[in-house]
PDB file of N, CA and C in Angstrom:
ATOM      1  N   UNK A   1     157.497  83.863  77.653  1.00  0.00           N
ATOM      2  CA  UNK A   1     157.016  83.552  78.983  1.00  0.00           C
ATOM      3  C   UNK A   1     156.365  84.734  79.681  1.00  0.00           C
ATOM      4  N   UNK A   2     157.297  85.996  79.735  1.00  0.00           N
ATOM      5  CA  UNK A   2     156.081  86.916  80.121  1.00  0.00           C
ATOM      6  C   UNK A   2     154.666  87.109  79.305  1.00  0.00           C
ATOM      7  N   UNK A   3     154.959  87.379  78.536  1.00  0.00           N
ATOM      8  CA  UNK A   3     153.492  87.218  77.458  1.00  0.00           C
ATOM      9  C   UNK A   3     152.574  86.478  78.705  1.00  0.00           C
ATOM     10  N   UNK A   4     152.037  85.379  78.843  1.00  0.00           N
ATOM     11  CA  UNK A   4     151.606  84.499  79.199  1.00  0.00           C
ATOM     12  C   UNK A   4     150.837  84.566  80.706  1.00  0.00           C
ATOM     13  N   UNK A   5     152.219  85.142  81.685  1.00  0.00           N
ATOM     14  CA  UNK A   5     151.882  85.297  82.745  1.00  0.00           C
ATOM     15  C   UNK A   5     151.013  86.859  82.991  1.00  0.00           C
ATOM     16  N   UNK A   6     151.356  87.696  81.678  1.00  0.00           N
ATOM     17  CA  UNK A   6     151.088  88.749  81.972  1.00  0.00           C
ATOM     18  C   UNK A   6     148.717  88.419  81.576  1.00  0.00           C
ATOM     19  N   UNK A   7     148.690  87.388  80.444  1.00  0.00           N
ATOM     20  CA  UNK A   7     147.373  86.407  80.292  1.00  0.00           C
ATOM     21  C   UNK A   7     146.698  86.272  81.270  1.00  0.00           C
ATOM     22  N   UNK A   8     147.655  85.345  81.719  1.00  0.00           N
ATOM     23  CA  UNK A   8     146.537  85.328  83.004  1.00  0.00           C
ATOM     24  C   UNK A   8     146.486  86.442  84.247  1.00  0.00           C
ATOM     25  N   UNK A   9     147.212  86.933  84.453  1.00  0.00           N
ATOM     26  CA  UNK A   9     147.208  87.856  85.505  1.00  0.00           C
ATOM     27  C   UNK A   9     146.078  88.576  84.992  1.00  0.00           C
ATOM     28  N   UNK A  10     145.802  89.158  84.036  1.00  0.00           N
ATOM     29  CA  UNK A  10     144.937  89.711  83.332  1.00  0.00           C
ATOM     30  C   UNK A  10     142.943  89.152  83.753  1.00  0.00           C
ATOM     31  N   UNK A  11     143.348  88.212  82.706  1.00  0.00           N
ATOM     32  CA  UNK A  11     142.381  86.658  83.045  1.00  0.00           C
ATOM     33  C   UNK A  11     141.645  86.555  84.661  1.00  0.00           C
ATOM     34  N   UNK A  12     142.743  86.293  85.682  1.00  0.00           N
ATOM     35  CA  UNK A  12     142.384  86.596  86.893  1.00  0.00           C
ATOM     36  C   UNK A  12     141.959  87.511  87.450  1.00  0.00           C
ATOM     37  N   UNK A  13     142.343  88.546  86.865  1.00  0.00           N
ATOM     38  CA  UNK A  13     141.833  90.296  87.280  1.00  0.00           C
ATOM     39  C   UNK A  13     140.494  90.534  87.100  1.00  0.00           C
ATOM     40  N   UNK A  14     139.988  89.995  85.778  1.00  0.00           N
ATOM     41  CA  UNK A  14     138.820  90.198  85.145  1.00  0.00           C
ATOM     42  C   UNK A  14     137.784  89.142  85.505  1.00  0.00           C
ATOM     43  N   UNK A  15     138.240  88.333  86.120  1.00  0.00           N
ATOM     44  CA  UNK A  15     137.243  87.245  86.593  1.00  0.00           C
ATOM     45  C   UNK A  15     137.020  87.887  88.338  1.00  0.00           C
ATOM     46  N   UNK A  16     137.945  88.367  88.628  1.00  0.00           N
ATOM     47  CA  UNK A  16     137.792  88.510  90.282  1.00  0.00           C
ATOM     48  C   UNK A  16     136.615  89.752  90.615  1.00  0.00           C
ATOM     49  N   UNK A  17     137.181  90.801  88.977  1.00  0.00           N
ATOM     50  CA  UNK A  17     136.355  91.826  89.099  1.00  0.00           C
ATOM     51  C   UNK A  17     134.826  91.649  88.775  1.00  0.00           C
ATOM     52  N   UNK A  18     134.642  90.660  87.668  1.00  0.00           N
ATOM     53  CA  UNK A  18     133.305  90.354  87.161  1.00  0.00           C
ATOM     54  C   UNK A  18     132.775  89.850  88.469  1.00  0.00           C
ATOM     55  N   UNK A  19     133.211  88.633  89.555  1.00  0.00           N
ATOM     56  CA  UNK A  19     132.299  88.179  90.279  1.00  0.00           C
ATOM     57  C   UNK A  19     131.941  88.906  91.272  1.00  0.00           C
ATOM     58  N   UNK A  20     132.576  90.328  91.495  1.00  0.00           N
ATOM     59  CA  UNK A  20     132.907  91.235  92.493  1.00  0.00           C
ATOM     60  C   UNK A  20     131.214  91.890  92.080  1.00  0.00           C
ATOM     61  N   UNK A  21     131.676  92.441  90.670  1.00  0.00           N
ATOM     62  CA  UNK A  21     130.172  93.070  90.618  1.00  0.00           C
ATOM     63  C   UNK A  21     129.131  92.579  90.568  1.00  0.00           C
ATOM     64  N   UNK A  22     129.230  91.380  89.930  1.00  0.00           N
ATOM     65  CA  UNK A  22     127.766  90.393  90.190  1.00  0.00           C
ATOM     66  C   UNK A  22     127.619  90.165  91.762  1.00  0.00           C
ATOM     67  N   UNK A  23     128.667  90.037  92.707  1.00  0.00           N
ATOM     68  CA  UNK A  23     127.925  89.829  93.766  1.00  0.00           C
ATOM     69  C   UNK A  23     127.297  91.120  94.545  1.00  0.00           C
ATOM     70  N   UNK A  24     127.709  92.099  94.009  1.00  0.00           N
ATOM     71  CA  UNK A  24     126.945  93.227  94.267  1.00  0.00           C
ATOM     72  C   UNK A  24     125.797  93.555  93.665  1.00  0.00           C
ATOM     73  N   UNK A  25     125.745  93.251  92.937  1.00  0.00           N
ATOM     74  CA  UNK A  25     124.122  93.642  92.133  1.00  0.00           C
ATOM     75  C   UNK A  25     123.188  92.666  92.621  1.00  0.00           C
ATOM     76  N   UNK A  26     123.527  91.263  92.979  1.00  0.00           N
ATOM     77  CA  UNK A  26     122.283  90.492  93.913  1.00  0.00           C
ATOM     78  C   UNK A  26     122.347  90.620  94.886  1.00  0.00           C
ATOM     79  N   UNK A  27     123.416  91.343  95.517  1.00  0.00           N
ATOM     80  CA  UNK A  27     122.511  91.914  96.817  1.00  0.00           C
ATOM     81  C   UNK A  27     121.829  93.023  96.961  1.00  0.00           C
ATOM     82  N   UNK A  28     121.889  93.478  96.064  1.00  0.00           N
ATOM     83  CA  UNK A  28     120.973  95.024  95.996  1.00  0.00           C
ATOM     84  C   UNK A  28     119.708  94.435  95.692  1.00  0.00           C
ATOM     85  N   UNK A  29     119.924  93.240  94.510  1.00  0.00           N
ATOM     86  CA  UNK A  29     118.239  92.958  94.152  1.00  0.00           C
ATOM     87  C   UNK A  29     117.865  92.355  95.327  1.00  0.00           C
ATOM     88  N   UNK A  30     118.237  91.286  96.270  1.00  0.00           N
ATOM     89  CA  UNK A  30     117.535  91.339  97.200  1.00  0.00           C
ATOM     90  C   UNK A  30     116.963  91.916  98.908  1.00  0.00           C
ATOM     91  N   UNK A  31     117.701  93.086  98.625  1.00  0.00           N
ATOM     92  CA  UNK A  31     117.017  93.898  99.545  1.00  0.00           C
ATOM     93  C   UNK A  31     115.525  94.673  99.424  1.00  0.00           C
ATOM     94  N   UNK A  32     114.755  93.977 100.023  1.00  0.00           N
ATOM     95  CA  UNK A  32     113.287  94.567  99.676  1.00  0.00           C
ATOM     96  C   UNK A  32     113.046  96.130 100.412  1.00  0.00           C
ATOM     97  N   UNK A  33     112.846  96.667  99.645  1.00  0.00           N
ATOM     98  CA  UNK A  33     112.376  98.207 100.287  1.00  0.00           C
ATOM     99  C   UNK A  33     110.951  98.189 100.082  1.00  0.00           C
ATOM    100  N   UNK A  34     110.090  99.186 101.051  1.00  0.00           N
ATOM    101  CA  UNK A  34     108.659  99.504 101.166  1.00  0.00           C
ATOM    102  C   UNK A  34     107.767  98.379 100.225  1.00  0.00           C
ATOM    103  N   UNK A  35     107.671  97.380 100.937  1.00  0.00           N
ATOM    104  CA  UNK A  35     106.861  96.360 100.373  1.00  0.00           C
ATOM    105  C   UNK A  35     106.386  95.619 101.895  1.00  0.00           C
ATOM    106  N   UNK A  36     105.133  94.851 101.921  1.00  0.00           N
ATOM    107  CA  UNK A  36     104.820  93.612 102.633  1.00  0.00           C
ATOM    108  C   UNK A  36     104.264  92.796 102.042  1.00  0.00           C
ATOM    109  N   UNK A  37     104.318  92.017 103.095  1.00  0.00           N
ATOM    110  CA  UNK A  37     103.511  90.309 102.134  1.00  0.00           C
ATOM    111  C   UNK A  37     102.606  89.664 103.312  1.00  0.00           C
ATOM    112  N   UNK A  38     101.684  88.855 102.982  1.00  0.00           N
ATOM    113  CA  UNK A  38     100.671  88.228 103.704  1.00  0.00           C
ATOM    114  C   UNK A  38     100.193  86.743 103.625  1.00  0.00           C
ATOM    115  N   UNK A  39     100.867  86.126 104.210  1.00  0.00           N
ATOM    116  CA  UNK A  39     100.123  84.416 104.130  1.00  0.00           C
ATOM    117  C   UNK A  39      99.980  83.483 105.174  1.00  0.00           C
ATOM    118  N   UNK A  40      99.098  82.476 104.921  1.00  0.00           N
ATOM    119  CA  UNK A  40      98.806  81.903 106.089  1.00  0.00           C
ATOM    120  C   UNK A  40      99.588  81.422 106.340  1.00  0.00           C
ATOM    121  N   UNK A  41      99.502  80.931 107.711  1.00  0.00           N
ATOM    122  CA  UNK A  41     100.524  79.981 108.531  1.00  0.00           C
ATOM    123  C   UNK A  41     100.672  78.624 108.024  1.00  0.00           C
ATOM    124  N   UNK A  42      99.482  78.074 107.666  1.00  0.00           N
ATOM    125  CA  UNK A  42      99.132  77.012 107.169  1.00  0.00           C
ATOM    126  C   UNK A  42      98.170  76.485 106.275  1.00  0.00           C
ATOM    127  N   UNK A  43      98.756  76.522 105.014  1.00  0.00           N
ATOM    128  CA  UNK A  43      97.704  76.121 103.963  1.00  0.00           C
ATOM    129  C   UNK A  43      96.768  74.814 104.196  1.00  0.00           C
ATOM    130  N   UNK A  44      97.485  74.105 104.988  1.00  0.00           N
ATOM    131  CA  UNK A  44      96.828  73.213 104.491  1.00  0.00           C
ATOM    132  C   UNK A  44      95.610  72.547 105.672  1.00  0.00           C
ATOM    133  N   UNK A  45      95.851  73.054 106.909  1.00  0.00           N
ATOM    134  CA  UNK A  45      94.164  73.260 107.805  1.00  0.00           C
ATOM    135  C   UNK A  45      93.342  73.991 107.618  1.00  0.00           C
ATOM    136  N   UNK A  46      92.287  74.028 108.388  1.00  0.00           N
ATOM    137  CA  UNK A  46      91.225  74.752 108.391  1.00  0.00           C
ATOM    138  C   UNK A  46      91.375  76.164 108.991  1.00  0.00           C
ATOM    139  N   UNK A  47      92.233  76.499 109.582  1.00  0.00           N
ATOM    140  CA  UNK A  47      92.418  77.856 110.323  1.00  0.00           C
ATOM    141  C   UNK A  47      92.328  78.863 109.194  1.00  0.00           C
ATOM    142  N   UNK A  48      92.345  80.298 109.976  1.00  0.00           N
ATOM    143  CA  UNK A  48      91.979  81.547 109.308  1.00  0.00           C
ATOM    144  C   UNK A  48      93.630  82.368 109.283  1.00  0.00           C
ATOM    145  N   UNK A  49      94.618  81.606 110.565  1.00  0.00           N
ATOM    146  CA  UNK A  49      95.878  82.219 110.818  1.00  0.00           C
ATOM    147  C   UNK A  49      96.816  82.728 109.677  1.00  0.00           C
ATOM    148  N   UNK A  50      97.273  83.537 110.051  1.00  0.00           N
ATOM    149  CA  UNK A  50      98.100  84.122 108.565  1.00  0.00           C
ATOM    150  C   UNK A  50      99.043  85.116 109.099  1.00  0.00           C
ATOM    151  N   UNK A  51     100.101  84.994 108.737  1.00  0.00           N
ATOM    152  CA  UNK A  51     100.615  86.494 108.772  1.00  0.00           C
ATOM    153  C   UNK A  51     101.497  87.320 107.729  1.00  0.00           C
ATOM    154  N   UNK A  52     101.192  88.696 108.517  1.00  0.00           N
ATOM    155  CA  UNK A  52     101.994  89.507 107.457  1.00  0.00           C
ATOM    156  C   UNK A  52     103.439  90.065 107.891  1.00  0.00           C
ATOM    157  N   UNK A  53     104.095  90.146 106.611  1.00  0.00           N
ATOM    158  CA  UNK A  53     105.714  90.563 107.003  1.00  0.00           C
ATOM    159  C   UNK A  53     105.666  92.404 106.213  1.00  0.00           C
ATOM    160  N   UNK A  54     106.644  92.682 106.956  1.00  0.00           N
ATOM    161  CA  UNK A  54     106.607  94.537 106.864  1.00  0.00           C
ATOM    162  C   UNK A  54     107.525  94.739 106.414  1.00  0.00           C
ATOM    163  N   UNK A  55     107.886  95.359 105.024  1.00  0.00           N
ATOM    164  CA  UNK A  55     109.014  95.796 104.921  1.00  0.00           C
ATOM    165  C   UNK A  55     109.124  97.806 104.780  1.00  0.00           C
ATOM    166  N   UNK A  56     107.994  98.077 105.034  1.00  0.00           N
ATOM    167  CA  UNK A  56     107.722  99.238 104.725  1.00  0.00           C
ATOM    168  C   UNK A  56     108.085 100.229 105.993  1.00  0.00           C
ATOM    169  N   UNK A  57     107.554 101.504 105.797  1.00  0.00           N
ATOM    170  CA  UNK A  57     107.919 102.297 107.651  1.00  0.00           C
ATOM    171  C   UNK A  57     106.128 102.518 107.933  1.00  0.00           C
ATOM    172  N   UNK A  58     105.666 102.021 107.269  1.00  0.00           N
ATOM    173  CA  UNK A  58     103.979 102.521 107.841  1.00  0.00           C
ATOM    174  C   UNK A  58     104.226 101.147 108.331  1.00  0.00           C
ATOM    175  N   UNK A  59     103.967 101.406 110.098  1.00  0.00           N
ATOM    176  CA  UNK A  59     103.374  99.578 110.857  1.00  0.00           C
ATOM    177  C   UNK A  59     101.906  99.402 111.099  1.00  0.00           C
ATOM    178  N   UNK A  60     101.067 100.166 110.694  1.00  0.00           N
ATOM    179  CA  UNK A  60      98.920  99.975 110.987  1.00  0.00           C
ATOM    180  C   UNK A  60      99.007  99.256 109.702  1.00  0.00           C
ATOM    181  N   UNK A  61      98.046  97.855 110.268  1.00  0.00           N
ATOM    182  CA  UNK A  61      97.465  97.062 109.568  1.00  0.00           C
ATOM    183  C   UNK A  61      96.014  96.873 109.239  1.00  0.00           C
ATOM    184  N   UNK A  62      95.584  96.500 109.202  1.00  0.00           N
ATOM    185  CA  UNK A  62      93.876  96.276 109.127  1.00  0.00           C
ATOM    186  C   UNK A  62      93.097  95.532 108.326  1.00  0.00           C
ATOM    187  N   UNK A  63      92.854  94.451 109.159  1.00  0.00           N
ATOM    188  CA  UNK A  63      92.440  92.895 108.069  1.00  0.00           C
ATOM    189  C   UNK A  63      90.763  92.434 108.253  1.00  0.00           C
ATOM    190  N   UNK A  64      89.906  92.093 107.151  1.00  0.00           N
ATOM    191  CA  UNK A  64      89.123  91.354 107.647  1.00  0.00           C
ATOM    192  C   UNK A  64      88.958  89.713 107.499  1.00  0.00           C
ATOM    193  N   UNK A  65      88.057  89.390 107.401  1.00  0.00           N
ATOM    194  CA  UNK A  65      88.135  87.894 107.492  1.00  0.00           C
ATOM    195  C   UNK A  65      86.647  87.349 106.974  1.00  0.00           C
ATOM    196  N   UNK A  66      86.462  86.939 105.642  1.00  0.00           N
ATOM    197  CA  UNK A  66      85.223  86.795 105.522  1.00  0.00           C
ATOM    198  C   UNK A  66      85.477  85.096 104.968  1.00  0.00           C
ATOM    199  N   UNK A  67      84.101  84.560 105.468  1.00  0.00           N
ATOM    200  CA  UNK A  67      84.172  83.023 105.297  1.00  0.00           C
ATOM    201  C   UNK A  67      82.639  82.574 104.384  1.00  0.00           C
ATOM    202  N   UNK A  68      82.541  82.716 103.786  1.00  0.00           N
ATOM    203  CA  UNK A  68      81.181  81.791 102.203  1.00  0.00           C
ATOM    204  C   UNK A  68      80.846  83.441 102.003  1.00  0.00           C
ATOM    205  N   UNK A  69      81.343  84.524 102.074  1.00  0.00           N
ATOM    206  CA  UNK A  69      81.523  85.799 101.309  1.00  0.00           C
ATOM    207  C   UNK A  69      81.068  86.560 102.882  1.00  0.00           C
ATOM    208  N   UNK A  70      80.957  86.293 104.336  1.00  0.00           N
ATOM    209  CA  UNK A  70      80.791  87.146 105.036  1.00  0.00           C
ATOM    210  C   UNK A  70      81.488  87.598 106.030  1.00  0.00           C
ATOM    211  N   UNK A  71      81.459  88.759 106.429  1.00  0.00           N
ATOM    212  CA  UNK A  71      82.150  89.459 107.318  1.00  0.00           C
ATOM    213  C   UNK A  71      82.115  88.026 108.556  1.00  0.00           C
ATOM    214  N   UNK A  72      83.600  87.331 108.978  1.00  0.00           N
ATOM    215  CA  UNK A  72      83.665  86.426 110.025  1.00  0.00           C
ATOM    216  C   UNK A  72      84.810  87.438 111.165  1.00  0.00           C
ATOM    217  N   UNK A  73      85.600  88.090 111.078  1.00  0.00           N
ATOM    218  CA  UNK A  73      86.567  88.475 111.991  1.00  0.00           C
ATOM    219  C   UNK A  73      86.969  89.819 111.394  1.00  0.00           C
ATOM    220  N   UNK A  74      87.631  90.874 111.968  1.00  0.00           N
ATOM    221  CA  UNK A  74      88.397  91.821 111.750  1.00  0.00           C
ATOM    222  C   UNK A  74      89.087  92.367 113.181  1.00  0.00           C
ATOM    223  N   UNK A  75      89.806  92.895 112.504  1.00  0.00           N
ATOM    224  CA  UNK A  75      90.900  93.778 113.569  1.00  0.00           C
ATOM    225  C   UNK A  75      91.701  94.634 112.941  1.00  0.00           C
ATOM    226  N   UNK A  76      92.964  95.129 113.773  1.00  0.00           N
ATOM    227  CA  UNK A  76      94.080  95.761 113.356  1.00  0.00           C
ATOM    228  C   UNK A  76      95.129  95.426 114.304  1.00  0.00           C
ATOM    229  N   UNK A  77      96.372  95.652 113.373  1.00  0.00           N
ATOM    230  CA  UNK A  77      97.932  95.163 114.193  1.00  0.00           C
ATOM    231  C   UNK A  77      98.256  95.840 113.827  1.00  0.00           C
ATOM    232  N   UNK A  78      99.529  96.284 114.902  1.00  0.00           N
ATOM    233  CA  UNK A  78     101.041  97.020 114.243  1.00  0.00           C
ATOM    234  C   UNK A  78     102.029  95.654 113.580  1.00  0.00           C
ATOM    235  N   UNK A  79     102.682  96.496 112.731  1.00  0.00           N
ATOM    236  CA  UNK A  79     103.961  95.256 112.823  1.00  0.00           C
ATOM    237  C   UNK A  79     104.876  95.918 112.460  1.00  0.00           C
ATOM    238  N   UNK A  80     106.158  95.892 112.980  1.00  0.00           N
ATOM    239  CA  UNK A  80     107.370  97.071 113.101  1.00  0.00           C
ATOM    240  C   UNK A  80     108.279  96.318 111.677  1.00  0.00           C
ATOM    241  N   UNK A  81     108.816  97.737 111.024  1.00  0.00           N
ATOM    242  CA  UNK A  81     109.538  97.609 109.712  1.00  0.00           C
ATOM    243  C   UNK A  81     110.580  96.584 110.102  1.00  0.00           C
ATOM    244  N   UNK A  82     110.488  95.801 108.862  1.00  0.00           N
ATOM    245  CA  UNK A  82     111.376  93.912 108.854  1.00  0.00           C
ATOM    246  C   UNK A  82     111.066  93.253 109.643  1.00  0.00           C
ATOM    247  N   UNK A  83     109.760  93.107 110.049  1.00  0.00           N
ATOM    248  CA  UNK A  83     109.196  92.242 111.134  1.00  0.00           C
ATOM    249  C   UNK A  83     108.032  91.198 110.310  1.00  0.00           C
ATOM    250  N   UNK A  84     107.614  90.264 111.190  1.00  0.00           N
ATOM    251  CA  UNK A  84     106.413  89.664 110.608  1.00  0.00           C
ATOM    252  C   UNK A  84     105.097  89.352 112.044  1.00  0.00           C
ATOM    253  N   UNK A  85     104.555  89.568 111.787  1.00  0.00           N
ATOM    254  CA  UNK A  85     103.388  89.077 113.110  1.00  0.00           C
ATOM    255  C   UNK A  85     102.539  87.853 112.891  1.00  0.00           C
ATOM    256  N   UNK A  86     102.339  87.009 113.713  1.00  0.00           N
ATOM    257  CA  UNK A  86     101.419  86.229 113.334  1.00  0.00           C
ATOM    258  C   UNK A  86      99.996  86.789 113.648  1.00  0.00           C
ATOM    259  N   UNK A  87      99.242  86.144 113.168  1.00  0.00           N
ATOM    260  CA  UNK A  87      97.950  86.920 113.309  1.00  0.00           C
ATOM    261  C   UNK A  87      96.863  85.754 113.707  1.00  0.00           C
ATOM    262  N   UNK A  88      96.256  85.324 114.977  1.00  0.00           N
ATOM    263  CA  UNK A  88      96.039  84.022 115.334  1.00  0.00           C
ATOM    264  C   UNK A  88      94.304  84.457 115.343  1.00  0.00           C
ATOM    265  N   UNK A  89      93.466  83.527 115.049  1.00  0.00           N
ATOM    266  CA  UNK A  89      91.990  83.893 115.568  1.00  0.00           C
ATOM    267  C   UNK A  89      91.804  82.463 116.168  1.00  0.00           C
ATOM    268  N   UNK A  90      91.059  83.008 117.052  1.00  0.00           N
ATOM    269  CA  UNK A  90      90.809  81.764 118.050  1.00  0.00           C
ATOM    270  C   UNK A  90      89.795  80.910 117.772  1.00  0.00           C
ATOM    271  N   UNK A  91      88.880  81.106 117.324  1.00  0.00           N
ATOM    272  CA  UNK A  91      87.854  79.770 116.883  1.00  0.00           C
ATOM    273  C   UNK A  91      88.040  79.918 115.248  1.00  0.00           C
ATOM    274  N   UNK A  92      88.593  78.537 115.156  1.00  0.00           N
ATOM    275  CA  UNK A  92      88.621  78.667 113.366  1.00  0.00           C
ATOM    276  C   UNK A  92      87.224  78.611 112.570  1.00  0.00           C
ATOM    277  N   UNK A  93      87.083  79.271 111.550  1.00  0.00           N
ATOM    278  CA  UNK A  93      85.713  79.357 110.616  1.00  0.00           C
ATOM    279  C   UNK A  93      85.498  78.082 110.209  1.00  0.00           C
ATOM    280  N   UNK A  94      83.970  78.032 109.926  1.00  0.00           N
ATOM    281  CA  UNK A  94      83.214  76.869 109.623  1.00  0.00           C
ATOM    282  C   UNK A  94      82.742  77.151 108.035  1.00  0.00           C
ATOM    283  N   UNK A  95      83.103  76.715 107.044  1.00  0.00           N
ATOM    284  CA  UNK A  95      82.800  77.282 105.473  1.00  0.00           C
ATOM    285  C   UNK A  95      84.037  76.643 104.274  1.00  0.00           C
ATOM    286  N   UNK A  96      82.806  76.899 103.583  1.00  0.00           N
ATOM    287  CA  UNK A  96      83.764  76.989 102.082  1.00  0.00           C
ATOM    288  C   UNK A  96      85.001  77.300 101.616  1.00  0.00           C
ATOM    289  N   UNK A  97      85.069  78.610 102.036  1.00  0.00           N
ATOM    290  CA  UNK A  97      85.876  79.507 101.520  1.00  0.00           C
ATOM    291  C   UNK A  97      86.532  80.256 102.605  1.00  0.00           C
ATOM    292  N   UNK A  98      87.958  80.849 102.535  1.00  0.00           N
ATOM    293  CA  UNK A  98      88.189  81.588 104.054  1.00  0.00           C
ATOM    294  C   UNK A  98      88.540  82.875 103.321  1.00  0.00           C
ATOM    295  N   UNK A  99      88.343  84.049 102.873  1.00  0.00           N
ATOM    296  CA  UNK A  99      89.168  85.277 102.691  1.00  0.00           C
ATOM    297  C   UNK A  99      89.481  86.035 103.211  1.00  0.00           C
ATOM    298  N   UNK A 100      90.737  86.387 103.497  1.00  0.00           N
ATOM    299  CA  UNK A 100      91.486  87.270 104.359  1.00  0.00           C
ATOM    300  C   UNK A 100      92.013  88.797 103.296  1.00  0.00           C
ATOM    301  N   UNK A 101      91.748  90.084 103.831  1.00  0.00           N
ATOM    302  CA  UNK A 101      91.902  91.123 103.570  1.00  0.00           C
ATOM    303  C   UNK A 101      92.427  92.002 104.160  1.00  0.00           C
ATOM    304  N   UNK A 102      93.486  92.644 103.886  1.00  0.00           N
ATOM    305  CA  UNK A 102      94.255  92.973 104.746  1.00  0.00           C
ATOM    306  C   UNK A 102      94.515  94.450 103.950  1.00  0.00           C
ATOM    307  N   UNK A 103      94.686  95.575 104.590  1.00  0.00           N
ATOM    308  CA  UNK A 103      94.568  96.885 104.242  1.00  0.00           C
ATOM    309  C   UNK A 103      96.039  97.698 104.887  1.00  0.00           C
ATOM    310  N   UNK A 104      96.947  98.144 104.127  1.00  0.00           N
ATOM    311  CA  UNK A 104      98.010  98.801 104.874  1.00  0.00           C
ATOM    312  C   UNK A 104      98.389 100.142 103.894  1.00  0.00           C
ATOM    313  N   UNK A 105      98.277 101.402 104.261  1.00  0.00           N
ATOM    314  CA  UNK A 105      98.304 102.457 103.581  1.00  0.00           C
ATOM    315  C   UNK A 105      97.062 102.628 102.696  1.00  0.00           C
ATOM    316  N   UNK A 106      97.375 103.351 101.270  1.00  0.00           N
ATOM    317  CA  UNK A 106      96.056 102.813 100.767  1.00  0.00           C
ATOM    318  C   UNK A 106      95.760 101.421  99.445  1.00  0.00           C
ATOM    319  N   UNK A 107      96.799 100.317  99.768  1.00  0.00           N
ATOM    320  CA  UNK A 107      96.952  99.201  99.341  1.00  0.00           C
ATOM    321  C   UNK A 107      96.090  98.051 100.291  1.00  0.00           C
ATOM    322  N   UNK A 108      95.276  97.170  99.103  1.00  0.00           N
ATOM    323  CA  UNK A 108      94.592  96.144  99.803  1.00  0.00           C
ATOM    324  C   UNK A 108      95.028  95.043  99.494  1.00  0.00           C
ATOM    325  N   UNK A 109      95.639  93.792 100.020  1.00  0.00           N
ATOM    326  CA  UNK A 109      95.701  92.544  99.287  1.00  0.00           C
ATOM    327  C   UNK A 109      95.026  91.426  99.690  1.00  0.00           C
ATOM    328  N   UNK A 110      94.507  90.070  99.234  1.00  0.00           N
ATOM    329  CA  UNK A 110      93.933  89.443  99.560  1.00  0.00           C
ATOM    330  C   UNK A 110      94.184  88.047  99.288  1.00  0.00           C
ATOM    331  N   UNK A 111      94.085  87.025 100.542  1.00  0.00           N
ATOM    332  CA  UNK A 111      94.431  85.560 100.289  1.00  0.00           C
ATOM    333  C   UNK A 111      93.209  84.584 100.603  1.00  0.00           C
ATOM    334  N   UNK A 112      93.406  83.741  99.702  1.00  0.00           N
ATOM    335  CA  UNK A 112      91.662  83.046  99.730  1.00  0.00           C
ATOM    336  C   UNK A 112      92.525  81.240 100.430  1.00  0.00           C
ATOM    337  N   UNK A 113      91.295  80.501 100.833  1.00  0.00           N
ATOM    338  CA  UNK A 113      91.467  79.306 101.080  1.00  0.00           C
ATOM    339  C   UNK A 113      89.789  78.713 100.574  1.00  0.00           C
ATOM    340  N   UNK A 114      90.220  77.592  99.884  1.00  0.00           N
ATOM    341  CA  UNK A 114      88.737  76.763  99.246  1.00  0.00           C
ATOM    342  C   UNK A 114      88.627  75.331 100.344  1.00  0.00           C
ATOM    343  N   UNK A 115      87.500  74.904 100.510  1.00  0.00           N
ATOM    344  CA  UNK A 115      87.738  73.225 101.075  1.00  0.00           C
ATOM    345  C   UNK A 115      86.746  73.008 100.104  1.00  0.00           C
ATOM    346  N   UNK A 116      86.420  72.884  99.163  1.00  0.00           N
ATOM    347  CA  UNK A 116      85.551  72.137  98.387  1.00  0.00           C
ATOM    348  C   UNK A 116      86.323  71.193  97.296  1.00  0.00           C
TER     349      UNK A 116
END
């Protein structure tokens, strides 16, 4: 009988400890360090709106906005580390294509929209 209890006590030890460290290692994977991301508000209208989320400590942004390949809008935003901004333009583009470009450090990324 000890035998047994001493099994599982064991058994239990090693299961409590395994889920202990697995739940530590996914939370490490999901903590994002120095990264952002950029997307529209809404895929599926016609707007140009989009925003970007910050996970980085640089907050200067700097986006343009080109619509059938031309310069339609630009600007710049701050957006403070773990934040997201929306980014609104007031008359939506008339075109094909919407591409948004967005510049933060010396990384560029870019999100397209088609209506054809």
């Amino acid at each position: 009988m000890p035998n047994q209890k001493t099994i599982l006590v064991s058994l239990a030890l090693f299961i409590l400890i395994s889920f202990s460290y697995l739940a530590i290692l996914e939370n490490a994977q999901h903590q994002i360090k120095d990264s952002w991301f950029i997307y529209f508000e809404n895929i599926n209208d016609d707007s140009s709106n989009f925003i970007i989320e910050n996970y980085s400590d640089d907050t200067k942004f700097s986006w343009k906005i080109f619509v059938d390949n031309s310069l339609f809008n630009q600007g710049e935003v701050q957006v403070l580390e773990k934040n997201k901004k929306n980014v609104s333009i007031d008359k939506p583009p008339k075109g094909k294509t919407i591409k948004v470009i967005v510049s933060h450090s010396k990384e560029d990324r870019e999100i397209y929209k088609n209506f054809e």
